[in-house]
N, C-alpha and C. Protein backbone atom coordinates (compact mmCIF):
# COMPACT_ATOMS: atom_id res chain seq x y z
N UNK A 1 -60.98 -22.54 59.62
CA UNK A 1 -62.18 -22.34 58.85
C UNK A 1 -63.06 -23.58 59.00
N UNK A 2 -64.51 -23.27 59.26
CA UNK A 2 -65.14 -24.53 59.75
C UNK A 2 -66.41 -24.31 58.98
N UNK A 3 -66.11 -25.47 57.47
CA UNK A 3 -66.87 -25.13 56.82
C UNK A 3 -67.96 -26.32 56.51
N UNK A 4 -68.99 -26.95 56.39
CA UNK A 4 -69.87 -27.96 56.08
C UNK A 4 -69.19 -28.47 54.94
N UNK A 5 -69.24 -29.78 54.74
CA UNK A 5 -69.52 -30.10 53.08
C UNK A 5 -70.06 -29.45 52.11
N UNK A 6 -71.46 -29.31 52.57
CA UNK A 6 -72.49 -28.22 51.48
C UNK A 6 -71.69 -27.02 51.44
N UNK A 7 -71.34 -26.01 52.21
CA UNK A 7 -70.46 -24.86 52.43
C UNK A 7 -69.73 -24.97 51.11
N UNK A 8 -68.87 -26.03 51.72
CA UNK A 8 -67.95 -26.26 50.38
C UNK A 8 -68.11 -26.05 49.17
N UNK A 9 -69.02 -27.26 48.88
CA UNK A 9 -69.75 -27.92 47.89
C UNK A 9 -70.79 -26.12 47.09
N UNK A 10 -71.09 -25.65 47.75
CA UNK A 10 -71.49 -24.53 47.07
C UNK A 10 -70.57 -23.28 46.63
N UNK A 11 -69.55 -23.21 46.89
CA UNK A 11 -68.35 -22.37 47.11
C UNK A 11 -67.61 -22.64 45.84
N UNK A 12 -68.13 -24.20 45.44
CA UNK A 12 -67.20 -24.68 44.03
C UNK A 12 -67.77 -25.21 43.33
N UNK A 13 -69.38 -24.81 43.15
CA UNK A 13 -70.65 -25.06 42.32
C UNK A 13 -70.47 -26.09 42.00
N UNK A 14 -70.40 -27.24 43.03
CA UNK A 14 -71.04 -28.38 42.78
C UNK A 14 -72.22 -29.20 43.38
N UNK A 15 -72.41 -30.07 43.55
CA UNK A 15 -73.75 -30.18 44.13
C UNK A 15 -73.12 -31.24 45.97
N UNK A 16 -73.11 -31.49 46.85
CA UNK A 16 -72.57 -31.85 48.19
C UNK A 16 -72.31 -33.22 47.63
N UNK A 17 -72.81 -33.90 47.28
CA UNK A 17 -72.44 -35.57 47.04
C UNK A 17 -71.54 -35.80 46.27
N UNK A 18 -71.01 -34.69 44.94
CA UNK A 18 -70.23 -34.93 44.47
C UNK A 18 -69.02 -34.50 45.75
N UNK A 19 -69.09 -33.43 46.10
CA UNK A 19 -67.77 -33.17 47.55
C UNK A 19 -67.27 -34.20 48.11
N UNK A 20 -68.68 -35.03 48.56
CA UNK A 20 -68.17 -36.08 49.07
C UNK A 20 -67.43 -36.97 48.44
N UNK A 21 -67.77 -37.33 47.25
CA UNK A 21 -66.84 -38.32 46.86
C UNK A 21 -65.90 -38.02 47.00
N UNK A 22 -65.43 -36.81 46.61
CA UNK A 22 -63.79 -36.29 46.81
C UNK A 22 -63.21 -36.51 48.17
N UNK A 23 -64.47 -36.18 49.36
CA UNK A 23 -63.46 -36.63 50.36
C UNK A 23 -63.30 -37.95 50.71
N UNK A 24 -63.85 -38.92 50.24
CA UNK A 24 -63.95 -39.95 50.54
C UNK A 24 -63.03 -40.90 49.00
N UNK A 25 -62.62 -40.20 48.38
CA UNK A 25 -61.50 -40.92 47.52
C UNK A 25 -62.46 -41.50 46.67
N UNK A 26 -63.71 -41.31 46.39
CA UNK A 26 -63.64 -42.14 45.32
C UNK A 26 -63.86 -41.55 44.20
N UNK A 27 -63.69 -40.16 44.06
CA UNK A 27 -63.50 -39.36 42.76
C UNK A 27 -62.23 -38.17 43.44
N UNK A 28 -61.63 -37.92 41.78
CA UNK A 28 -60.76 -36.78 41.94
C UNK A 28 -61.17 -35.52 41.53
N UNK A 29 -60.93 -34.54 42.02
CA UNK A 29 -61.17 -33.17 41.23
C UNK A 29 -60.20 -32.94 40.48
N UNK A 30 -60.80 -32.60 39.03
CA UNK A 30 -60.03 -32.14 38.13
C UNK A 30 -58.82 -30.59 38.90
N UNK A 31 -57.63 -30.88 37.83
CA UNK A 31 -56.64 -29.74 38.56
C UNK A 31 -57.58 -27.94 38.86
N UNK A 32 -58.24 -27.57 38.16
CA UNK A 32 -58.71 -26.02 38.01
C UNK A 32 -60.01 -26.64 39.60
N UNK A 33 -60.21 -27.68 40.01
CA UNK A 33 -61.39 -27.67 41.14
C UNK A 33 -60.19 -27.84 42.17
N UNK A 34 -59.60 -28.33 41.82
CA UNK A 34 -58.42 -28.64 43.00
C UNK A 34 -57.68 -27.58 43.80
N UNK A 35 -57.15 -26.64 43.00
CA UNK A 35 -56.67 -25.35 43.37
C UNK A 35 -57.78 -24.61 43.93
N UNK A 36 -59.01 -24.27 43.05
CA UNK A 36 -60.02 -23.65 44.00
C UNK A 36 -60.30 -24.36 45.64
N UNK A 37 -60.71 -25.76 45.43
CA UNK A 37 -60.62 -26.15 46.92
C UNK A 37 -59.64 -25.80 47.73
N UNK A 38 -58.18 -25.50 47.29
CA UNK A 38 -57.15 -25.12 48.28
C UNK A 38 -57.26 -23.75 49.04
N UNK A 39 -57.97 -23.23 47.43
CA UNK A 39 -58.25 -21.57 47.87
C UNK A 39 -59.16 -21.47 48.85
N UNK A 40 -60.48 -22.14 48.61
CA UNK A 40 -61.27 -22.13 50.04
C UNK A 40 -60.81 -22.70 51.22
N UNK A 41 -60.32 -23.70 51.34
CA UNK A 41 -59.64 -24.22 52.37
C UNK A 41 -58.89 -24.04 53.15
N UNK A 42 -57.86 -22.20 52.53
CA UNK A 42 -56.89 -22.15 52.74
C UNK A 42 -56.08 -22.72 53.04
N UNK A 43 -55.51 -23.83 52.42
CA UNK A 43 -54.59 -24.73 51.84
C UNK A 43 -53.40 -25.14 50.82
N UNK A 44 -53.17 -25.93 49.83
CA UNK A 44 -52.19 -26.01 49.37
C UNK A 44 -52.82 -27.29 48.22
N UNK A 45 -52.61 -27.44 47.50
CA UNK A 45 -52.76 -28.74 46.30
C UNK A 45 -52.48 -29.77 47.12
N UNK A 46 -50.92 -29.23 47.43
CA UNK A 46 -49.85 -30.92 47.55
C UNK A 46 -50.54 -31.05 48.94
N UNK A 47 -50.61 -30.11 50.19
CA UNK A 47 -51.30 -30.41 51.40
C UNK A 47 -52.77 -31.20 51.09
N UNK A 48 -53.35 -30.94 50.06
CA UNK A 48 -54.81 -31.80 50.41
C UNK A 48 -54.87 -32.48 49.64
N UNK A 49 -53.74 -33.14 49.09
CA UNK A 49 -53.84 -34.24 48.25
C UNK A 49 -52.66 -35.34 48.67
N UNK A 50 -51.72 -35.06 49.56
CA UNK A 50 -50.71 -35.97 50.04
C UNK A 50 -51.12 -37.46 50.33
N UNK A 51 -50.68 -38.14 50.28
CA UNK A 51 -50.86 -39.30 50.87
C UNK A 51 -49.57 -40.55 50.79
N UNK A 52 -49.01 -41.28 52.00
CA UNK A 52 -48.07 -42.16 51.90
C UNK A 52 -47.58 -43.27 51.01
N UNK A 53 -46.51 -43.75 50.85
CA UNK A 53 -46.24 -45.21 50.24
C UNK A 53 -47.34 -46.02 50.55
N UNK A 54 -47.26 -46.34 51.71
CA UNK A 54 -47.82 -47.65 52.21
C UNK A 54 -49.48 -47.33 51.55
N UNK A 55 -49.96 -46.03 51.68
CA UNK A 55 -51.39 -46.23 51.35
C UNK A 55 -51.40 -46.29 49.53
N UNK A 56 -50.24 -45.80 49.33
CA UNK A 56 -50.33 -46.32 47.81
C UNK A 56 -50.74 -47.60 47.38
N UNK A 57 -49.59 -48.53 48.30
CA UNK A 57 -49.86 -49.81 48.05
C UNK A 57 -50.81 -50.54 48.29
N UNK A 58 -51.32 -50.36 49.32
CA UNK A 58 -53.07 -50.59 49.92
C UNK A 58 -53.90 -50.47 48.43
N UNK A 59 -53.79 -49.23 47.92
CA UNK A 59 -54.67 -48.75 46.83
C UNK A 59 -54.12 -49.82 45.32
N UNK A 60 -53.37 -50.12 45.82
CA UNK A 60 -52.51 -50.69 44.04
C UNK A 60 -53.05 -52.39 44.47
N UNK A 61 -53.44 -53.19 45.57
CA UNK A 61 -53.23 -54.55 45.35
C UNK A 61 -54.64 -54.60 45.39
């Protein structure tokens, strides 16, 4: 599925800049936006939200 940001971003009535932050980590979607993004995405929660130890720790110091 090859969808724009905006695509997105309209799909889950928000406005594109907020999208972005999400993809760019510096905001989270609440759990009920989260699941919808999976749904468009055809995806998974835990798939588009995974991320490693090591980048934990990156994020924690």
């Amino acid at each position: 599925m090859n969808l724009t940001q905006s695509q997105v971003a309209d799909k889950l009535g928000i406005r594109a800049s907020s999208y972005q932050r999400f993809e760019s980590g510096l905001r989270i979607p609440r759990v009920g936006m989260a699941i919808q993004l999976a749904h468009i995405l055809n995806s998974s929660v835990e798939h588009l939200f995974q991320f490693s130890t090591s980048e934990m720790d990156k994020k924690e110091s």
